[in-house]
Protein backbone atom coordinates (compact mmCIF):
# COMPACT_ATOMS: atom_id res chain seq x y z
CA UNK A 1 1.25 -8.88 -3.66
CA UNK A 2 3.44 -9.71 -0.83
CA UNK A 3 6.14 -8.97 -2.97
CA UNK A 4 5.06 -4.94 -2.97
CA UNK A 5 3.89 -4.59 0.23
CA UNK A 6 7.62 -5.82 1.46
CA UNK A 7 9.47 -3.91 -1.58
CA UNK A 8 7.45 -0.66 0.26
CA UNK A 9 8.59 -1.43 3.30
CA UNK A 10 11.90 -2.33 2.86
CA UNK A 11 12.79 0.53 0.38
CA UNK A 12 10.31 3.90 1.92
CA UNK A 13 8.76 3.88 -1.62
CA UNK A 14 5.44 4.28 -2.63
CA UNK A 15 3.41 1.71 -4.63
CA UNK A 16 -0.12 1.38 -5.97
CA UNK A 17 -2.74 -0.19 -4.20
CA UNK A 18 -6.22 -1.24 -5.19
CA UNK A 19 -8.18 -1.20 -1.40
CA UNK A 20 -11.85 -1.90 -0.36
CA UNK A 21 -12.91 1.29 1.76
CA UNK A 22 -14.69 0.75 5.18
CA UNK A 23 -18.28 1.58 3.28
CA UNK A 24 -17.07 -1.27 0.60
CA UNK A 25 -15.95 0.81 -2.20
CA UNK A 26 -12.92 0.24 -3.94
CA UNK A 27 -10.35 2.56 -4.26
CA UNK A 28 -6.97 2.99 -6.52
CA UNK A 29 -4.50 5.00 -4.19
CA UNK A 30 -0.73 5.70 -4.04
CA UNK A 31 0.69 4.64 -0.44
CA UNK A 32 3.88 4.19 1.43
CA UNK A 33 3.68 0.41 3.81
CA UNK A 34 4.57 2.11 7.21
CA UNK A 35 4.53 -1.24 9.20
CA UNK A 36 3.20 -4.63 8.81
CA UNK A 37 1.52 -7.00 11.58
CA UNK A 38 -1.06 -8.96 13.16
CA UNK A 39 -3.23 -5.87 12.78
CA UNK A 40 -2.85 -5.21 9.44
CA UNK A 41 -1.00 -3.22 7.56
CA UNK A 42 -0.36 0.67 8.36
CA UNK A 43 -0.68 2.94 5.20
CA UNK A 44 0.73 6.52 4.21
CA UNK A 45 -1.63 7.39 1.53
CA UNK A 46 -0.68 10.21 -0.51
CA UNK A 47 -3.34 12.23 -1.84
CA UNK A 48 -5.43 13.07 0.05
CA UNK A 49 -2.34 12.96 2.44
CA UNK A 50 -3.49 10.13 5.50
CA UNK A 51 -2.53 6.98 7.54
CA UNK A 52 -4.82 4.24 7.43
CA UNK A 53 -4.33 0.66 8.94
CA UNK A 54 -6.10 -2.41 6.91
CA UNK A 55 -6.65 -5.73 7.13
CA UNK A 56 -4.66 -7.35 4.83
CA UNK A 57 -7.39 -9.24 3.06
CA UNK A 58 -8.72 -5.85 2.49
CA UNK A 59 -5.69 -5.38 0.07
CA UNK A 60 -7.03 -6.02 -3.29
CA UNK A 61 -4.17 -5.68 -5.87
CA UNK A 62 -0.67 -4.19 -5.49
CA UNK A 63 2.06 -2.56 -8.20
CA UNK A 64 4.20 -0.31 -8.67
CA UNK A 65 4.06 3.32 -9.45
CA UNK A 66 4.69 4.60 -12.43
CA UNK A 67 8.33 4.85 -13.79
CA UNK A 68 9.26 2.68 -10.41
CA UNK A 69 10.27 -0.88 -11.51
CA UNK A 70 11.45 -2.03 -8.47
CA UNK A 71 15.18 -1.47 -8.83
CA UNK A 72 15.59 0.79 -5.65
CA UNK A 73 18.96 0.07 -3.84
């Protein structure tokens, strides 16, 4: 996972996230990593357009998109 989160980061590209909501649902979204730290980790989601910061423990799974193998220069 650490692997994604850094690959966002490094590269402004999206990847796909599987995240337990506040209320302690899970959710599959589609996010930009805006900045890593201490306090988490600060999230553009997508759709519904948002910024979010989470613990990561609260980071269940990470990949990439679709048609995005990892390959950005």
């Amino acid at each position: 996972m650490e692997r994604f989160l850094q690959y966002s980061l490094s590269h402004d590209r999206p990847i796909r996230l599987i995240i337990q909501e506040d209320d302690g649902r899970l959710r599959q979204v589609s996010a930009v990593v805006e900045e890593r730290g201490e306090g988490g980790v600060r999230l553009y989601i997508l759709r519904p357009p948002r910024r979010i910061t989470l613990p990561e423990d609260r980071i269940l799974a990470a990949s990439y998109v679709p048609k995005d193998e990892g390959l950005a220069e």
